[in-house]
PDB file of N, CA and C in Angstrom:
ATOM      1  N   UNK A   1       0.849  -1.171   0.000  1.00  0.00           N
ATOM      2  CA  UNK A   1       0.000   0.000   0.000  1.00  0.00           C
ATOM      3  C   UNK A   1       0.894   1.233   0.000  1.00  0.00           C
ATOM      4  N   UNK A   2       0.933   2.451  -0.804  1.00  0.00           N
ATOM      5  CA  UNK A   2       1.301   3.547  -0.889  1.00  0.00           C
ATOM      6  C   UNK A   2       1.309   4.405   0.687  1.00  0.00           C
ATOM      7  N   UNK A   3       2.047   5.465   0.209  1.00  0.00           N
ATOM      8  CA  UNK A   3       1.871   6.255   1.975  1.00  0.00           C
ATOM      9  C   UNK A   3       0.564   7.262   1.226  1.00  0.00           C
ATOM     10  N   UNK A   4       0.311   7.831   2.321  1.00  0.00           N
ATOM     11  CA  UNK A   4      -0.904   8.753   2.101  1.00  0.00           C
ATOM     12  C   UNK A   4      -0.669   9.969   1.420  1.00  0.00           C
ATOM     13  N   UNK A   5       0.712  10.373   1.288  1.00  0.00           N
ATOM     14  CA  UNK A   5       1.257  11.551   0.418  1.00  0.00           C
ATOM     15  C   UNK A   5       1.047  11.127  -0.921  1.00  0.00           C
ATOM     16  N   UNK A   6       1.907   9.308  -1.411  1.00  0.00           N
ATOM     17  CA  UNK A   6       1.913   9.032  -2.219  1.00  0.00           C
ATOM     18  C   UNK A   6       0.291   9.214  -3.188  1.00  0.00           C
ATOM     19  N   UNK A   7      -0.555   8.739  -2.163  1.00  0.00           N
ATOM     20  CA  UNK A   7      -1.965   8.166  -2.691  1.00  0.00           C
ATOM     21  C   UNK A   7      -2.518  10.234  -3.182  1.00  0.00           C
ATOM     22  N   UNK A   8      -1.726  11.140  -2.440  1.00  0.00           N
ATOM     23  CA  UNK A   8      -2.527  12.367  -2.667  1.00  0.00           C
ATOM     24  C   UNK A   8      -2.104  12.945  -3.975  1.00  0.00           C
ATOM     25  N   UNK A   9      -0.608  12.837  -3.993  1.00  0.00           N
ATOM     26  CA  UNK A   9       0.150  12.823  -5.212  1.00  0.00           C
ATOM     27  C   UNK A   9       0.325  12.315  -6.588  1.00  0.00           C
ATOM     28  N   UNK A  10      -0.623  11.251  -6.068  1.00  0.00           N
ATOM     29  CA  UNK A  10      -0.023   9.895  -7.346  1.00  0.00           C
ATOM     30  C   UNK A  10      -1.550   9.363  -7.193  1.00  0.00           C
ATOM     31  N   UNK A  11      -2.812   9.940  -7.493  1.00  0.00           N
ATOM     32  CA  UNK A  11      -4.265   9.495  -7.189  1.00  0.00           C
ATOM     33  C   UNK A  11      -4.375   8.327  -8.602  1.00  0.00           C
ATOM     34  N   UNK A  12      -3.561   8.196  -9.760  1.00  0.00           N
ATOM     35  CA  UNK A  12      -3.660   6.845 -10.373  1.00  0.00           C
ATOM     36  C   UNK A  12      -2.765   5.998  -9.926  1.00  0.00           C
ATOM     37  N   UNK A  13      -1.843   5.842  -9.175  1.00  0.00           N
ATOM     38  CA  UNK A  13      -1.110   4.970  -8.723  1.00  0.00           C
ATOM     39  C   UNK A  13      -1.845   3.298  -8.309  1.00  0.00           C
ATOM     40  N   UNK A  14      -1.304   2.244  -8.907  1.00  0.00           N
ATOM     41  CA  UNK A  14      -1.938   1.230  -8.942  1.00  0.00           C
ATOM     42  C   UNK A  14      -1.594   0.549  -7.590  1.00  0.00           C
ATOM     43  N   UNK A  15      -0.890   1.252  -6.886  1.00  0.00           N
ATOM     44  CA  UNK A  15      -0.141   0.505  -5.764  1.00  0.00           C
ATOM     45  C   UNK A  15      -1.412   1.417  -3.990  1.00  0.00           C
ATOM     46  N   UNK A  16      -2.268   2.298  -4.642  1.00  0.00           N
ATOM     47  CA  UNK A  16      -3.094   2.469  -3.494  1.00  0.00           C
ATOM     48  C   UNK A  16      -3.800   1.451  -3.139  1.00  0.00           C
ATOM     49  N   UNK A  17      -4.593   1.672  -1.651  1.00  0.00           N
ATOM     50  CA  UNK A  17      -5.093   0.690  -1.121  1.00  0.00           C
ATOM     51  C   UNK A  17      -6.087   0.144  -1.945  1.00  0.00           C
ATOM     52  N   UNK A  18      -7.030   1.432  -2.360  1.00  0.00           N
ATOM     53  CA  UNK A  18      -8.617   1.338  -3.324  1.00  0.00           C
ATOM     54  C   UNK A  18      -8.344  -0.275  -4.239  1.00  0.00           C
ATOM     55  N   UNK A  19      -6.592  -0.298  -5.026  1.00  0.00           N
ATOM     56  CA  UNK A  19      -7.141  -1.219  -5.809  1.00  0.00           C
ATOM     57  C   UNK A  19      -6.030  -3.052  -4.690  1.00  0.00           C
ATOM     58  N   UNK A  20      -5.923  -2.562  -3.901  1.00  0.00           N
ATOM     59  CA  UNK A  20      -5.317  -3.741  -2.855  1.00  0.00           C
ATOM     60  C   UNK A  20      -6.060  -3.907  -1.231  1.00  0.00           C
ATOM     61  N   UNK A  21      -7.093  -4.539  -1.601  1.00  0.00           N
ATOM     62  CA  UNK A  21      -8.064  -4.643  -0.378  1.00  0.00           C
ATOM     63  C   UNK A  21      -7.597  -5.486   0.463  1.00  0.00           C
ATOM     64  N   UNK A  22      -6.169  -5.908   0.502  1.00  0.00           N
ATOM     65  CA  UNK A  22      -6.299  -7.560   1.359  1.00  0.00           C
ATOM     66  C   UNK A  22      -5.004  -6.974   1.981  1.00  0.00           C
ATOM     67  N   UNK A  23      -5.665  -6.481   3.497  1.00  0.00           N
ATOM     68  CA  UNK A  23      -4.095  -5.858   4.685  1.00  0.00           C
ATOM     69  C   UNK A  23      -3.652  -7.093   5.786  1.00  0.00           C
ATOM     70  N   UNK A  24      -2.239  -7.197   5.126  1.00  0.00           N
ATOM     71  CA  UNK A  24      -1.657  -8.266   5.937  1.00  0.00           C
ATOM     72  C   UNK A  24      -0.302  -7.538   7.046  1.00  0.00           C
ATOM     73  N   UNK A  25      -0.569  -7.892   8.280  1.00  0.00           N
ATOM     74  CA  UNK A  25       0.126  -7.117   9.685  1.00  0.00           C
ATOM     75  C   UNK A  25       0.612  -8.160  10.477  1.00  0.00           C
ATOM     76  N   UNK A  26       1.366  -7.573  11.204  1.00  0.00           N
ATOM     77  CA  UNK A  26       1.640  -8.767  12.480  1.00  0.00           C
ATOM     78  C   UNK A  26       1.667  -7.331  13.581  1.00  0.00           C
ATOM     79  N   UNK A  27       1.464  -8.076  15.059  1.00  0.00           N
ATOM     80  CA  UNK A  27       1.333  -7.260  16.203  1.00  0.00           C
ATOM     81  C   UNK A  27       1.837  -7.246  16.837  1.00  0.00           C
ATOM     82  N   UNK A  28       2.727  -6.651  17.506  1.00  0.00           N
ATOM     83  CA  UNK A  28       4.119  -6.949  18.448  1.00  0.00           C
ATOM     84  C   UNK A  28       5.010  -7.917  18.105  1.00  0.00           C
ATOM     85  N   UNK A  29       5.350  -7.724  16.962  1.00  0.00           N
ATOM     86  CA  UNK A  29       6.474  -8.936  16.603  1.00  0.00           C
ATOM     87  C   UNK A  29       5.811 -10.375  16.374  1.00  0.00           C
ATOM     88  N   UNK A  30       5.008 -10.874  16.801  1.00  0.00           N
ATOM     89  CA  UNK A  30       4.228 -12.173  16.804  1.00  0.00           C
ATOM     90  C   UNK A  30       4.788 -12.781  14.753  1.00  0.00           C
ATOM     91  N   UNK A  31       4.987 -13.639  15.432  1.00  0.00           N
ATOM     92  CA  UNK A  31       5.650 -14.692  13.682  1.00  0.00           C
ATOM     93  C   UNK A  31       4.047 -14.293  12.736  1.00  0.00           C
ATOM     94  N   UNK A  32       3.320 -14.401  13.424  1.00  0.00           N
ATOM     95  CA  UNK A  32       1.924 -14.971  12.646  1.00  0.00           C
ATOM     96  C   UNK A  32       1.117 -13.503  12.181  1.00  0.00           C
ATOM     97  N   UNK A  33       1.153 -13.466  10.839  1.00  0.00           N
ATOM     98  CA  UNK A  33       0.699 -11.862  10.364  1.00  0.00           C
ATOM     99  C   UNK A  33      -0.870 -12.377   9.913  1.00  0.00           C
ATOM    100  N   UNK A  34      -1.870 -11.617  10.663  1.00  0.00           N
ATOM    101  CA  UNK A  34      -3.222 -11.348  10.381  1.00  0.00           C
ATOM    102  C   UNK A  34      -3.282 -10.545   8.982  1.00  0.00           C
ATOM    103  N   UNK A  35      -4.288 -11.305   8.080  1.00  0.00           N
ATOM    104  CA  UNK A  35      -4.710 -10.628   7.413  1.00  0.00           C
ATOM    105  C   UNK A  35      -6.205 -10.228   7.513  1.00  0.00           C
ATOM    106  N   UNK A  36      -6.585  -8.816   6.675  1.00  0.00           N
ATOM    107  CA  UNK A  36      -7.967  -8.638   6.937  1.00  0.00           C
ATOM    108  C   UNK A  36      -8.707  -8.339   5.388  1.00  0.00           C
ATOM    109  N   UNK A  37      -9.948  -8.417   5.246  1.00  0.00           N
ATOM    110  CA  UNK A  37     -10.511  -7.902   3.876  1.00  0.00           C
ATOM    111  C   UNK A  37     -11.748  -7.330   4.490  1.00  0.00           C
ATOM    112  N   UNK A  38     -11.991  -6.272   4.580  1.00  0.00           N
ATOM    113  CA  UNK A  38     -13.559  -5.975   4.408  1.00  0.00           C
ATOM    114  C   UNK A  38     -14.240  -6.612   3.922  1.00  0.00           C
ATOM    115  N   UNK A  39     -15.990  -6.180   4.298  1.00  0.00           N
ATOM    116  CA  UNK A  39     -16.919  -6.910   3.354  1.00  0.00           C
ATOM    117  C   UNK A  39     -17.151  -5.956   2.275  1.00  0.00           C
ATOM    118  N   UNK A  40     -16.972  -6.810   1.696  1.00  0.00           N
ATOM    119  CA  UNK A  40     -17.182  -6.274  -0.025  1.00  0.00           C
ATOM    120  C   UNK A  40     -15.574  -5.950  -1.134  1.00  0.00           C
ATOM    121  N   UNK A  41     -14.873  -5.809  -0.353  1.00  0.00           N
ATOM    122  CA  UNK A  41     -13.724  -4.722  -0.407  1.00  0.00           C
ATOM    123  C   UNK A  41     -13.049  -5.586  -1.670  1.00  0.00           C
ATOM    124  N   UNK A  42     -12.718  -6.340  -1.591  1.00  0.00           N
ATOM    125  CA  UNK A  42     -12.635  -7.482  -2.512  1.00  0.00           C
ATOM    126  C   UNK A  42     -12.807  -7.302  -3.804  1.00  0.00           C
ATOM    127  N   UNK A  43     -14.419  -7.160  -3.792  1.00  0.00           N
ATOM    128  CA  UNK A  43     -15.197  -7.188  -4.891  1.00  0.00           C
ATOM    129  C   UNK A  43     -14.965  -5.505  -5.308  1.00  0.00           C
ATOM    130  N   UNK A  44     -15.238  -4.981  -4.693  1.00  0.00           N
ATOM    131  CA  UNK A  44     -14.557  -3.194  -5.157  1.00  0.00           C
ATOM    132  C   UNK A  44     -13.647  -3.090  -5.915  1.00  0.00           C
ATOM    133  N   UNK A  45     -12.479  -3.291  -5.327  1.00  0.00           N
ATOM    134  CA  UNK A  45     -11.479  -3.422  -5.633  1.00  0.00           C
ATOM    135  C   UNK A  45     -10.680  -3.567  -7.428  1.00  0.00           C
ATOM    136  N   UNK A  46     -11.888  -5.100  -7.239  1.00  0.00           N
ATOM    137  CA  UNK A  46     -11.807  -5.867  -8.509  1.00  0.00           C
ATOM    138  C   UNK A  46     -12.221  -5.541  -9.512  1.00  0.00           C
ATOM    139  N   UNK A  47     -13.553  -4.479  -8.837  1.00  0.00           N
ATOM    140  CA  UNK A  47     -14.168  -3.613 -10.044  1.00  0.00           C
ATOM    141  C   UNK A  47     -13.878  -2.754 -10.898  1.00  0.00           C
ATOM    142  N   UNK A  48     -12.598  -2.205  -9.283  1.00  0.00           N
ATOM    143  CA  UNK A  48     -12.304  -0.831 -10.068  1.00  0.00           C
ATOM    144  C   UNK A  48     -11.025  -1.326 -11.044  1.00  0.00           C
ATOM    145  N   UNK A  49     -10.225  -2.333 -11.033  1.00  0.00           N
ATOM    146  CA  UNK A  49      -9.097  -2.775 -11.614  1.00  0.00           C
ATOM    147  C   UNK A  49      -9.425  -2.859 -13.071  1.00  0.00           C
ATOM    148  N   UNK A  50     -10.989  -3.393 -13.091  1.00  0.00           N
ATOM    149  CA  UNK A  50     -11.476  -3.950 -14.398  1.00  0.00           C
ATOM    150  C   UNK A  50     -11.482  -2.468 -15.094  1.00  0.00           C
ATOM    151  N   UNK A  51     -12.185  -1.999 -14.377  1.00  0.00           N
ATOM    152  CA  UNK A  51     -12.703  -0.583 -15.328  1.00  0.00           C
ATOM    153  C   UNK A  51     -12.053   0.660 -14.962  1.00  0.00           C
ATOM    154  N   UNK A  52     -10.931   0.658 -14.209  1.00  0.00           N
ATOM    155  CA  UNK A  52     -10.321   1.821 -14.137  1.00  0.00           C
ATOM    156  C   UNK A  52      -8.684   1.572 -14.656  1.00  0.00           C
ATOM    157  N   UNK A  53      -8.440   0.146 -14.188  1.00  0.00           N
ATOM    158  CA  UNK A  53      -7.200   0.086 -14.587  1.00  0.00           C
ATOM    159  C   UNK A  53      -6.596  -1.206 -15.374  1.00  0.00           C
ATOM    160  N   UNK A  54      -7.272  -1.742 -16.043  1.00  0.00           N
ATOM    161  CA  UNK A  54      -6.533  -2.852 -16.501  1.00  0.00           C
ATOM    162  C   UNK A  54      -6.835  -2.620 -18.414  1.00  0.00           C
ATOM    163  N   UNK A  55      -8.116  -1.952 -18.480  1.00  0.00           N
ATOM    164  CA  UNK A  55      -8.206  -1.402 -20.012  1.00  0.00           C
ATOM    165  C   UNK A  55      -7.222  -0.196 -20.086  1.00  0.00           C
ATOM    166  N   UNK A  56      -6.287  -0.047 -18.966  1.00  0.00           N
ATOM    167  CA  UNK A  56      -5.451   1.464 -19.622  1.00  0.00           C
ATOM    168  C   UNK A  56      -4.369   0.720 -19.662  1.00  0.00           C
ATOM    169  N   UNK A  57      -3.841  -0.541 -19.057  1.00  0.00           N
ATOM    170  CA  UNK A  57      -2.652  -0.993 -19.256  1.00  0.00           C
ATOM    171  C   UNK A  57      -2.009  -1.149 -17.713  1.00  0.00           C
ATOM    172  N   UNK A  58      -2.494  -0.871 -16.772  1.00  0.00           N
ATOM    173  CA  UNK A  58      -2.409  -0.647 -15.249  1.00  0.00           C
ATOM    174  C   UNK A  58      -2.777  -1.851 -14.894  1.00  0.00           C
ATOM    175  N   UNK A  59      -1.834  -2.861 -14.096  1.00  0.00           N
ATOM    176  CA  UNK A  59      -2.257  -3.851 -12.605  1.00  0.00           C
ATOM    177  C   UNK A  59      -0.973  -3.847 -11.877  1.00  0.00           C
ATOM    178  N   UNK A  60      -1.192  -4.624 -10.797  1.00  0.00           N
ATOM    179  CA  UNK A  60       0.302  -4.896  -9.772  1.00  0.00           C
ATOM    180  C   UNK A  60       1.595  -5.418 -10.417  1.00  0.00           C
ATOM    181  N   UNK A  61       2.539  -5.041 -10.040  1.00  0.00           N
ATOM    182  CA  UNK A  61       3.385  -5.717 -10.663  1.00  0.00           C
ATOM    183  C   UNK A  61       3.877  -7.514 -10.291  1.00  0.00           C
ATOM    184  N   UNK A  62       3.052  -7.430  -9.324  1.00  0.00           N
ATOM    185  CA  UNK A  62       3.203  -8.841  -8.926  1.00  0.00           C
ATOM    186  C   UNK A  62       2.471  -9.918  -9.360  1.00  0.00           C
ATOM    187  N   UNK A  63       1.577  -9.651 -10.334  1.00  0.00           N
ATOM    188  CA  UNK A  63       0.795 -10.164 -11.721  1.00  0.00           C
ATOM    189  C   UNK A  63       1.286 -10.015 -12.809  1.00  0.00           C
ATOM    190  N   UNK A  64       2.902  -9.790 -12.705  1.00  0.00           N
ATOM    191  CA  UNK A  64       3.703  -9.399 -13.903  1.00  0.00           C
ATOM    192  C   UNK A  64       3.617 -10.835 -14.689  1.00  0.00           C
ATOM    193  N   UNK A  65       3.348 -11.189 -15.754  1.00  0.00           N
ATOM    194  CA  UNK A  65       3.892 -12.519 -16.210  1.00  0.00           C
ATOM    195  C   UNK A  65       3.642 -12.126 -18.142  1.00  0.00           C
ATOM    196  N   UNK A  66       4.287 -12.928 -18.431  1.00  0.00           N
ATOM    197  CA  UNK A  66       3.535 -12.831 -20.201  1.00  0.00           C
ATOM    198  C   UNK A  66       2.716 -13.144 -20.586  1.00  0.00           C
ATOM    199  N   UNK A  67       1.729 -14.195 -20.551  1.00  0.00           N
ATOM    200  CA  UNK A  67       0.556 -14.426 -20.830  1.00  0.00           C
ATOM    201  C   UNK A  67      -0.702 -13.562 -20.333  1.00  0.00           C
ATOM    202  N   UNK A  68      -0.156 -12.777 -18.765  1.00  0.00           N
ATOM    203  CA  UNK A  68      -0.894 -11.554 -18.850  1.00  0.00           C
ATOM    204  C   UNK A  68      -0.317 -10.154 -18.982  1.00  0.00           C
ATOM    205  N   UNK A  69       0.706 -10.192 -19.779  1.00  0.00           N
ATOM    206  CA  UNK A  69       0.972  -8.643 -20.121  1.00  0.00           C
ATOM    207  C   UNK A  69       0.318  -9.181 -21.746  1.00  0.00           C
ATOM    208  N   UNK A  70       0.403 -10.161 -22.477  1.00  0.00           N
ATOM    209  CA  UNK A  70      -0.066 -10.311 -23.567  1.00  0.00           C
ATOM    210  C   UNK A  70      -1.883 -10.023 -23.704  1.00  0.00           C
ATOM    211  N   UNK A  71      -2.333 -10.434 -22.275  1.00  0.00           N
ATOM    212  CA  UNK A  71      -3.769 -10.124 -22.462  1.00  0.00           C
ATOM    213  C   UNK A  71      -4.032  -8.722 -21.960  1.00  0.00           C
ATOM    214  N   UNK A  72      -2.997  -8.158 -21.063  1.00  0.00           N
ATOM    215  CA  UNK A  72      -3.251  -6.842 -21.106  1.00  0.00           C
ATOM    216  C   UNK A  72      -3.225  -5.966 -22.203  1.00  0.00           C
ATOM    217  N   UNK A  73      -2.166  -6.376 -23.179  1.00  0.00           N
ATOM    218  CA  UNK A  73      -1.910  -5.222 -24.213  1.00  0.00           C
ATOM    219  C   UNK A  73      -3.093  -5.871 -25.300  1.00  0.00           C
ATOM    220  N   UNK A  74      -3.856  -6.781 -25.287  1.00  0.00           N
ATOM    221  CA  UNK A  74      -5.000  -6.641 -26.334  1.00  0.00           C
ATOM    222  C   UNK A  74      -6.632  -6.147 -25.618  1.00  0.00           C
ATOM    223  N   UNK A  75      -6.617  -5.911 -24.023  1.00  0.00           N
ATOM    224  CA  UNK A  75      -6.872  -5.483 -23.898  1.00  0.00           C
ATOM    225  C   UNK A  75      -7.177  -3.414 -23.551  1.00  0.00           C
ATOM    226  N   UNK A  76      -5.680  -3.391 -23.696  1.00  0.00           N
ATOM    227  CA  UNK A  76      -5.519  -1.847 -23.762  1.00  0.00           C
ATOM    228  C   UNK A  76      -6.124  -1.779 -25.471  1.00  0.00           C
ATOM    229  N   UNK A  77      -5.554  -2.407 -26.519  1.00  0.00           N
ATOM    230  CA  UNK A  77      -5.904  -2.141 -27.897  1.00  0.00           C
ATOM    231  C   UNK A  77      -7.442  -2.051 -28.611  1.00  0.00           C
ATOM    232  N   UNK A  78      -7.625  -3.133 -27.516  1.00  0.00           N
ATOM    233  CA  UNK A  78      -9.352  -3.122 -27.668  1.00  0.00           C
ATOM    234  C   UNK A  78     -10.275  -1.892 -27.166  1.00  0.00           C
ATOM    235  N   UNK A  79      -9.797  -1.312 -25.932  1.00  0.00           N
ATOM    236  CA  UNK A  79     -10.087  -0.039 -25.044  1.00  0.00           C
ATOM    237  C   UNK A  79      -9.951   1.322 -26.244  1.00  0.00           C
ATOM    238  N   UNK A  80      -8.607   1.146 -26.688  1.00  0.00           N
ATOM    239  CA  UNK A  80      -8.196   1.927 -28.060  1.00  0.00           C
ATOM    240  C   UNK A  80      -8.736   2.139 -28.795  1.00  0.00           C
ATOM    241  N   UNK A  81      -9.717   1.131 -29.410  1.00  0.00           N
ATOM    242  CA  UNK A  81     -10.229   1.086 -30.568  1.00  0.00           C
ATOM    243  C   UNK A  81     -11.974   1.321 -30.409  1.00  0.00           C
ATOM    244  N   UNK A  82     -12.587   0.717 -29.051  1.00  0.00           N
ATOM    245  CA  UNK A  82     -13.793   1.333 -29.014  1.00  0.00           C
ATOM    246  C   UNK A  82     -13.855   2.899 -28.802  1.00  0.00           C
ATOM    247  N   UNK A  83     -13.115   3.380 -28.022  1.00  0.00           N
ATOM    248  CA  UNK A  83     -13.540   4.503 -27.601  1.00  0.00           C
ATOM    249  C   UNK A  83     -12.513   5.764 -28.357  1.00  0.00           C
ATOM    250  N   UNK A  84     -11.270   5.508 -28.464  1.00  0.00           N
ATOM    251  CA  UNK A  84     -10.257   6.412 -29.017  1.00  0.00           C
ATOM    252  C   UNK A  84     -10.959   6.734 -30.756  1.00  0.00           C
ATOM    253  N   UNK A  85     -10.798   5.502 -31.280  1.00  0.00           N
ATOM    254  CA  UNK A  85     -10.689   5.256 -32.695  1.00  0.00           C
ATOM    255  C   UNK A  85     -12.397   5.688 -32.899  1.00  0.00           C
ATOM    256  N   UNK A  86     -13.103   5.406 -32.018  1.00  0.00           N
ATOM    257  CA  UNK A  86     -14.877   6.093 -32.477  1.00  0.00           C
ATOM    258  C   UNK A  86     -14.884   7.490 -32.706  1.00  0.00           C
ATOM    259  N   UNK A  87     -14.626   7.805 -31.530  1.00  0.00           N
ATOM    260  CA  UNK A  87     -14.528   9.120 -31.537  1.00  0.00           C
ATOM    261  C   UNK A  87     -13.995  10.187 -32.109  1.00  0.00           C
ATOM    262  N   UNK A  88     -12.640   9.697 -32.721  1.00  0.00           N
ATOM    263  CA  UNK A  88     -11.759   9.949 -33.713  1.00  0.00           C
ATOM    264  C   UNK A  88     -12.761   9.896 -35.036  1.00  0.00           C
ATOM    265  N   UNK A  89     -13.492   9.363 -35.624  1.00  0.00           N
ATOM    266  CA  UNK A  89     -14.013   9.120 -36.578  1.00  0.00           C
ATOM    267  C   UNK A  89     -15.152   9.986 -36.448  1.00  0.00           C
ATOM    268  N   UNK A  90     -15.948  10.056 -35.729  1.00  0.00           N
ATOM    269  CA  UNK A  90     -17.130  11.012 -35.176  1.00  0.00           C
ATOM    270  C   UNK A  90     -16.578  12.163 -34.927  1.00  0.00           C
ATOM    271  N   UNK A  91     -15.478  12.863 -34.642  1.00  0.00           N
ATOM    272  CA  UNK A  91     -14.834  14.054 -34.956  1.00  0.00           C
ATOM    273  C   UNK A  91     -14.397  14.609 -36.614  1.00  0.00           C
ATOM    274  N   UNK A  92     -14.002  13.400 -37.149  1.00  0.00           N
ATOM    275  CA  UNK A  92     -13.728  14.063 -38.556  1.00  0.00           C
ATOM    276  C   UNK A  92     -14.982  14.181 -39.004  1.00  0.00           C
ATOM    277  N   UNK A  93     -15.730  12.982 -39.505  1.00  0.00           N
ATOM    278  CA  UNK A  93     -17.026  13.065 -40.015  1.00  0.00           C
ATOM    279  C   UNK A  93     -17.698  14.155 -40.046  1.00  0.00           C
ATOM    280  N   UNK A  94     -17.823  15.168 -38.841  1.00  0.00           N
ATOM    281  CA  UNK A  94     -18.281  16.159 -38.653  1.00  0.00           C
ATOM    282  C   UNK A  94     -17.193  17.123 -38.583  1.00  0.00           C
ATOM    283  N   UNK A  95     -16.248  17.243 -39.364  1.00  0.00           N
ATOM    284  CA  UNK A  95     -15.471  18.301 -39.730  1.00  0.00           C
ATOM    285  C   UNK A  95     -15.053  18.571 -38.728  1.00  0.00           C
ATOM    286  N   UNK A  96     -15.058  18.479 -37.188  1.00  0.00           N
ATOM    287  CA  UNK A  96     -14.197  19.096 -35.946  1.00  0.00           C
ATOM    288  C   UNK A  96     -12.645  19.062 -35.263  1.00  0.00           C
ATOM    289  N   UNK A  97     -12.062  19.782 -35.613  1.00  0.00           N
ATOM    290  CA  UNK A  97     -10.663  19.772 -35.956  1.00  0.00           C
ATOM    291  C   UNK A  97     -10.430  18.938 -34.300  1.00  0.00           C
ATOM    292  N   UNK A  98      -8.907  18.571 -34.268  1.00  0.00           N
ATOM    293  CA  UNK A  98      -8.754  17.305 -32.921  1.00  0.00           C
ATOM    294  C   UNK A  98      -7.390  18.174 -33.387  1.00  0.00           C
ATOM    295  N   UNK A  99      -6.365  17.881 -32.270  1.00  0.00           N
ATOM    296  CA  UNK A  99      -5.364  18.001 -32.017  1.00  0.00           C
ATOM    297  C   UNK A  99      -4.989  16.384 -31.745  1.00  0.00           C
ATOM    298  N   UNK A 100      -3.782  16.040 -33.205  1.00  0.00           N
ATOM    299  CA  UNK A 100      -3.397  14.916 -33.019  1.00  0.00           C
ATOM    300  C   UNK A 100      -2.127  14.652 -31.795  1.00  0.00           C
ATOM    301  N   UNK A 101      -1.918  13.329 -31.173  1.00  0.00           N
ATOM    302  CA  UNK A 101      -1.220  13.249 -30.290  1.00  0.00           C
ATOM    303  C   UNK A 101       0.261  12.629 -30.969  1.00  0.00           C
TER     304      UNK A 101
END
């Protein structure tokens, strides 16, 4: 989890709590670290990963692997193409100048 500067600074940062619901601690030194999840928190979480961060190219890096950076990047392309590439087209069509990137 980010520090709270980080999370004020860095509000897409994939490393805030919003998208890591599952807090694992230990308490006075004790070997044995409690973890906790809210109810629901889980499922939040998961939601927001889907639709805030995994169509932009954003997850943990500890889900780093190739078979899902390969499904990430056809899912960023797919994200690309409904919404970038529509709109792009629905701007010329109607003559409205865009500032290309």
């Amino acid at each position: 989890m980010c520090s709270f500067q980080e999370s004020v600074y860095n509000p897409q940062s994939i490393n805030r709590h919003f998208y890591r619901p599952i807090i694992k601690y230990s308490i006075g030194g004790i070997d044995q670290a409690m973890t906790i999840v809210s109810y629901n928190s889980l499922t939040i979480s998961l939601q927001q990963l889907a639709t805030n961060a995994l169509s932009w190219g954003k997850y943990p890096d500890e889900w780093k692997d190739d078979c899902f950076d390969e499904y990430i990047k056809n899912k960023k392309h797919l994200n690309d193409k409904i919404l970038e590439d529509h709109h792009e087209h629905l701007l010329k069509e109607n003559n409205i100048l865009s500032q290309e990137t």
